[in-house]
C-alpha atoms as a PDB file:
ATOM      1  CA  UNK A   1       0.000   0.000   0.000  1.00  0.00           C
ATOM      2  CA  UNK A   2       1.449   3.665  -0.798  1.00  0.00           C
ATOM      3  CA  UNK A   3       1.640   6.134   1.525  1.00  0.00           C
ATOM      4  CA  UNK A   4      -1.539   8.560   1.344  1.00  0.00           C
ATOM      5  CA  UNK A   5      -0.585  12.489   0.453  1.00  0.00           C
ATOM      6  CA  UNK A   6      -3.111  15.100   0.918  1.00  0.00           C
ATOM      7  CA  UNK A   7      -1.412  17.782  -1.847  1.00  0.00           C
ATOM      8  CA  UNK A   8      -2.501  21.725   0.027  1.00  0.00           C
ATOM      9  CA  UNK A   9      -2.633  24.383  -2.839  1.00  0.00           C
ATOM     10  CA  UNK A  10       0.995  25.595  -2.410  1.00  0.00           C
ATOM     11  CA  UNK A  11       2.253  22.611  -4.392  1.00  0.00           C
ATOM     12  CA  UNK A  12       0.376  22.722  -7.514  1.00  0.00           C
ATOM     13  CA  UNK A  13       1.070  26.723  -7.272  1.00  0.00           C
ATOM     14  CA  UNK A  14       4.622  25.769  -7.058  1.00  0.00           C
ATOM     15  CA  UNK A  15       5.041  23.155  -9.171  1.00  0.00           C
ATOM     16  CA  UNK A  16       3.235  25.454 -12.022  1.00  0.00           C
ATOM     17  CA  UNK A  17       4.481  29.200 -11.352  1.00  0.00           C
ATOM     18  CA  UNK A  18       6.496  30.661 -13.875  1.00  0.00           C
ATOM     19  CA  UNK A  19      10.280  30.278 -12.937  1.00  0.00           C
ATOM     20  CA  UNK A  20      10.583  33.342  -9.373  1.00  0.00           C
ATOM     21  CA  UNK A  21      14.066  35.061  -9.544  1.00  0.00           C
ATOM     22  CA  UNK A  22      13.595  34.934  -5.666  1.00  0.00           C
ATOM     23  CA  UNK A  23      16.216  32.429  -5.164  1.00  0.00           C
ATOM     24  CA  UNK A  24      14.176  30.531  -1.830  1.00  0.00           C
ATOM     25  CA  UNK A  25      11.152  30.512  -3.780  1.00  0.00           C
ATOM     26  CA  UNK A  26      12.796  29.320  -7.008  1.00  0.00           C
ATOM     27  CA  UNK A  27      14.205  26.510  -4.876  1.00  0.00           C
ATOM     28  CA  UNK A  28      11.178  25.567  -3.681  1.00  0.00           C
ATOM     29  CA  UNK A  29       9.782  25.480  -7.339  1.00  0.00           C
ATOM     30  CA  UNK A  30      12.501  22.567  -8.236  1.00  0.00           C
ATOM     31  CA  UNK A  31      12.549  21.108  -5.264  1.00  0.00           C
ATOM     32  CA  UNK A  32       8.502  20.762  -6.025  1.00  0.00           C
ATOM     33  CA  UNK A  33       9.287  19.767  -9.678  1.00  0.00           C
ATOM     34  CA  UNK A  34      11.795  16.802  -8.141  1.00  0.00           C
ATOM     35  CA  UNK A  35       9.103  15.700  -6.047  1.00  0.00           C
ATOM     36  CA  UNK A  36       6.384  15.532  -8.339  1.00  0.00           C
ATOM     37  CA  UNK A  37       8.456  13.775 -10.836  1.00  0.00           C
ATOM     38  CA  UNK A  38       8.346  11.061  -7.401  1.00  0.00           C
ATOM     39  CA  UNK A  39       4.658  11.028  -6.791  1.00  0.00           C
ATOM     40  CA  UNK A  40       3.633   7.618  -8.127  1.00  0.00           C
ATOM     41  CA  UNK A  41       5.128   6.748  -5.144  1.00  0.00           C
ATOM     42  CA  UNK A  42       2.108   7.928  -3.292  1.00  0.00           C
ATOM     43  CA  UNK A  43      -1.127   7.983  -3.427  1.00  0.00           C
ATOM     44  CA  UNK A  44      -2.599  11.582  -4.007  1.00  0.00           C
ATOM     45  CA  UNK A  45      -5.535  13.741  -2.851  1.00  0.00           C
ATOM     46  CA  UNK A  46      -7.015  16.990  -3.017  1.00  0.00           C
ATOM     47  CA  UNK A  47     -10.060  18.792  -1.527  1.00  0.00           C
ATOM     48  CA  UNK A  48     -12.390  20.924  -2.742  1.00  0.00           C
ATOM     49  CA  UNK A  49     -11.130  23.924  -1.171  1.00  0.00           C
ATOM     50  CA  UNK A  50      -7.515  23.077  -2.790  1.00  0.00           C
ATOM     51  CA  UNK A  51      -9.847  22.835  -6.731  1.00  0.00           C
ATOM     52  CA  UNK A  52     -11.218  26.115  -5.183  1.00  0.00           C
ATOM     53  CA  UNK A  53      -7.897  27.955  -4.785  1.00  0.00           C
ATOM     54  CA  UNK A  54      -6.411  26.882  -7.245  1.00  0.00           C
ATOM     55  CA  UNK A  55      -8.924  28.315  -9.861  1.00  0.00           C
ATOM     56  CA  UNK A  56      -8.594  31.827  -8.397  1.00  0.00           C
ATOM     57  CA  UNK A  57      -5.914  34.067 -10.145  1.00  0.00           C
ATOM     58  CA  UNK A  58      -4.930  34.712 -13.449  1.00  0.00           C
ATOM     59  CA  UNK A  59      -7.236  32.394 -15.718  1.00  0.00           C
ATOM     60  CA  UNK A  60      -3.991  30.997 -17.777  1.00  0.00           C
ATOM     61  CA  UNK A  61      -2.332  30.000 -14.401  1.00  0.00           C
ATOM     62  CA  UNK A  62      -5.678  28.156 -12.738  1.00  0.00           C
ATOM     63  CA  UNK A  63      -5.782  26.427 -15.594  1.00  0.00           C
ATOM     64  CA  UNK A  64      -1.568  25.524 -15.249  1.00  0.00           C
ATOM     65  CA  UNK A  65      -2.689  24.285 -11.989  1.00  0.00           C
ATOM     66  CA  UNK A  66      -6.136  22.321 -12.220  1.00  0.00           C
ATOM     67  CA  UNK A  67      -4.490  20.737 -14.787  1.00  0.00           C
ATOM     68  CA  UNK A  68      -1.477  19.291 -12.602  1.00  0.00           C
ATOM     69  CA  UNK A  69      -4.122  17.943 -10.164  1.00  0.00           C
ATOM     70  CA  UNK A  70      -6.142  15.939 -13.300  1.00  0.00           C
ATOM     71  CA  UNK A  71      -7.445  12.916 -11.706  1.00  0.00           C
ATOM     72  CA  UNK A  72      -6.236  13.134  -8.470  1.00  0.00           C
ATOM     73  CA  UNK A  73      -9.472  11.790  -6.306  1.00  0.00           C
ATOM     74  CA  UNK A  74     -11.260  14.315  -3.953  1.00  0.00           C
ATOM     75  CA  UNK A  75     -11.810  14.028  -0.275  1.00  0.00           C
ATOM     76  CA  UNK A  76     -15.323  14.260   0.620  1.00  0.00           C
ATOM     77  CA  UNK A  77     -15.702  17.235   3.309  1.00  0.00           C
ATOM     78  CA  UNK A  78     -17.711  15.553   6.775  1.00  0.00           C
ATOM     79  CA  UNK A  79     -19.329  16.966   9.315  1.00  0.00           C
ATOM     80  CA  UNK A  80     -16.560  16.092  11.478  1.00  0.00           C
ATOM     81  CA  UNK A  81     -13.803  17.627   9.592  1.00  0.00           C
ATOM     82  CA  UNK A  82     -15.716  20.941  10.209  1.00  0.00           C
ATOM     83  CA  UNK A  83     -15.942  19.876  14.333  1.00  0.00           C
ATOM     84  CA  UNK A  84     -12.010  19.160  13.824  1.00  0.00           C
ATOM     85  CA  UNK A  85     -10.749  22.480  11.928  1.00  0.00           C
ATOM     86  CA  UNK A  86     -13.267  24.492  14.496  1.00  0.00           C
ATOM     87  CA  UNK A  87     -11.161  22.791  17.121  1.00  0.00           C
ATOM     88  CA  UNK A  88      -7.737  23.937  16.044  1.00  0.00           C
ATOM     89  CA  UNK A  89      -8.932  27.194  15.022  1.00  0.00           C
ATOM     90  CA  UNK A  90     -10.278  27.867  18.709  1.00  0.00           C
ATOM     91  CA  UNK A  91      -7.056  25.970  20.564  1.00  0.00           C
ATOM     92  CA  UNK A  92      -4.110  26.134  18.345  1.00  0.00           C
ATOM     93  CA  UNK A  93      -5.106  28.797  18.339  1.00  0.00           C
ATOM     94  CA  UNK A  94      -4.996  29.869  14.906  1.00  0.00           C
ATOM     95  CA  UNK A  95      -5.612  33.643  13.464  1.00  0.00           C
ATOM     96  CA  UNK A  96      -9.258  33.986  11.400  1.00  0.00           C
ATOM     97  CA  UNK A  97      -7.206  34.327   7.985  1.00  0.00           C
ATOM     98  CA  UNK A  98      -6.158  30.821   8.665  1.00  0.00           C
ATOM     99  CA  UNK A  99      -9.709  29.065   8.643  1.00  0.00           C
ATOM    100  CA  UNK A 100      -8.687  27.165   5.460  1.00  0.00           C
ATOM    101  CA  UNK A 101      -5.178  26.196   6.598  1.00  0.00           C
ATOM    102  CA  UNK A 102      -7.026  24.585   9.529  1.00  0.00           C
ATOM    103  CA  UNK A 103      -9.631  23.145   6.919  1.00  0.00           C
ATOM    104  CA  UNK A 104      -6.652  21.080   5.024  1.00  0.00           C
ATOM    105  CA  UNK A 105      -4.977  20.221   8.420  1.00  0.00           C
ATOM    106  CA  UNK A 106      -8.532  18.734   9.551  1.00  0.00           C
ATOM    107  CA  UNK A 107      -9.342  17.047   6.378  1.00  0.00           C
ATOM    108  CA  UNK A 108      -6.282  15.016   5.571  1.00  0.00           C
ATOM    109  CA  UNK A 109      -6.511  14.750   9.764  1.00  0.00           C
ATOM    110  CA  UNK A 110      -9.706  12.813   9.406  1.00  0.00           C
ATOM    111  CA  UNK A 111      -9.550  11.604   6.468  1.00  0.00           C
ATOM    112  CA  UNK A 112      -5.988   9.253   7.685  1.00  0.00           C
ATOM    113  CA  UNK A 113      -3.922  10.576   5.234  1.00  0.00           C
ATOM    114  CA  UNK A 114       0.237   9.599   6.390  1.00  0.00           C
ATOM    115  CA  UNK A 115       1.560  13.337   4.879  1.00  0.00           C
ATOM    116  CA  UNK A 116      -0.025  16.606   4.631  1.00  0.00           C
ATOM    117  CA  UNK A 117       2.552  18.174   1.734  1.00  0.00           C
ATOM    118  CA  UNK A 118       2.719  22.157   1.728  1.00  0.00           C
ATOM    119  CA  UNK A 119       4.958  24.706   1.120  1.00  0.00           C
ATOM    120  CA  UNK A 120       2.677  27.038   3.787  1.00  0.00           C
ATOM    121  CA  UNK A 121       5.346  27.290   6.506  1.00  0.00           C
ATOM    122  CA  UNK A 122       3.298  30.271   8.399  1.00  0.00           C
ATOM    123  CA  UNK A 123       0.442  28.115   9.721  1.00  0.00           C
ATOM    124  CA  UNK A 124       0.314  24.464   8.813  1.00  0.00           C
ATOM    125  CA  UNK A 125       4.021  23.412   8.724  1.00  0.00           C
ATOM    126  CA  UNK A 126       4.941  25.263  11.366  1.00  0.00           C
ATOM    127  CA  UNK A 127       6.661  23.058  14.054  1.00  0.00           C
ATOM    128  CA  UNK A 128       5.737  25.289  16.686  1.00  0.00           C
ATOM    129  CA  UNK A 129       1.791  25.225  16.222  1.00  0.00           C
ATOM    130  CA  UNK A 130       2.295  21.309  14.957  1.00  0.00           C
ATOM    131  CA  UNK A 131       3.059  20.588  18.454  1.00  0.00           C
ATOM    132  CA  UNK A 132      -0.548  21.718  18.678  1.00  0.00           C
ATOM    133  CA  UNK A 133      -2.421  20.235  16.152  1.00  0.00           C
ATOM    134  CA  UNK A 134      -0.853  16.937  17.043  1.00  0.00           C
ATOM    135  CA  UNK A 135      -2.285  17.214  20.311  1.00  0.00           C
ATOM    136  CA  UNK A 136      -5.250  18.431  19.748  1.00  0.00           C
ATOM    137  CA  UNK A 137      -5.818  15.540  17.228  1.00  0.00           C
ATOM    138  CA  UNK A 138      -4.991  13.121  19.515  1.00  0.00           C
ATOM    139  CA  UNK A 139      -6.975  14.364  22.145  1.00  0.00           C
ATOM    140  CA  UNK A 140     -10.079  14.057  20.219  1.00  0.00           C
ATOM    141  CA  UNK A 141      -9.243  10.435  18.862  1.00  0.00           C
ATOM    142  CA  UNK A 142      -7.547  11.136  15.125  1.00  0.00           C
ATOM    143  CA  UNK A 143      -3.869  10.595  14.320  1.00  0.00           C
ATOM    144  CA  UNK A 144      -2.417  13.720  12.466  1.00  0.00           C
ATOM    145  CA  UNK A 145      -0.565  13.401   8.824  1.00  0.00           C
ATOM    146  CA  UNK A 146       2.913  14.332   9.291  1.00  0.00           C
ATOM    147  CA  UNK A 147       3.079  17.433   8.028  1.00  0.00           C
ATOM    148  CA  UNK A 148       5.662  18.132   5.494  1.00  0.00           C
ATOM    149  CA  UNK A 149       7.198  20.176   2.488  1.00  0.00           C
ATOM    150  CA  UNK A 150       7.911  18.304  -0.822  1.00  0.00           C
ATOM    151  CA  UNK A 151      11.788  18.565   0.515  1.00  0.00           C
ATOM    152  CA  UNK A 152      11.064  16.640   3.365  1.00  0.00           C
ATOM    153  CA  UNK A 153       9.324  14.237   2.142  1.00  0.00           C
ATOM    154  CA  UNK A 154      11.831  13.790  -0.826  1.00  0.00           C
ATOM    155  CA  UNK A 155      14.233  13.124   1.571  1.00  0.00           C
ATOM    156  CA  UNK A 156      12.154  10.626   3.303  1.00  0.00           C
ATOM    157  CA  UNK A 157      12.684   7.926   0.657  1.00  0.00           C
ATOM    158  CA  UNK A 158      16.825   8.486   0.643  1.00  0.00           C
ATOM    159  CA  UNK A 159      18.959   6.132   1.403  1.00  0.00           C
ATOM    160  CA  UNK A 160      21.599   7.306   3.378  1.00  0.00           C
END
């Protein structure tokens, strides 16, 4: 069985932006593009919200990125991710502009996916609030994703 990867809308923005002369965020564009090249590895989902996103924007670059994400299946949104994302939004505690970040961490949190994959470093991989989220996960009976940019998880499957 492959390992289950819930994709956040920083990786298809990534993997499809034109080339940044910003030499982190270039970085994190190949390191993206090495990782995709990787994901049969896995087994991939999105969300709605992550279809959503990514169709906002300039029309020629939504369509870049829906198009990366092709049939990649779609978690259904419960009533209990909802209960879940409320949860770290009130005890994380997470700012109001983060609602959706706490959306993807709930989903692929309920939904038992092994890696959350983002390149959002301000509030879902962020080790200080993942302390959080873990626990508050656990607390209410789910087992987190590890939480994880495309250059972790690349490095994950090195040999040493």
């Amino acid at each position: 069985m492959k390992p289950k990867v819930y994709i956040e809308t920083t990786i298809p923005s990534y993997l499809t932006a034109r080339p940044s002369r910003d030499l982190i965020i270039a970085a994190h564009q190949q390191i993206t593009h090495e990782w995709w090249l990787k994901r049969g590895d896995f087994d991939l989902y999105v969300s709605r919200l992550v279809q959503l996103e990514c169709q906002a924007g300039d029309p020629e670059a939504a369509t870049a990125r829906l198009a990366a994400l092709v049939g990649v299946p779609v978690l259904d949104q419960r009533e209990d991710v909802l209960g879940l994302a409320e949860e770290l939004m009130w005890n994380v505690p997470l700012p109001t502009k983060a609602s959706d970040d706490a959306f993807h961490i709930a989903l692929s949190t309920v939904h038992e996916m092994n890696y959350l994959l983002t390149w959002n470093c301000t509030h879902i991989a962020n080790a200080t609030l993942r302390i959080r989220v873990e626990s508050i996960s656990r607390t209410l009976g789910y087992e987190p994703p590890l939480i994880c940019t495309p250059d972790e998880l690349r490095k994950l499957g090195d040999k040493p």
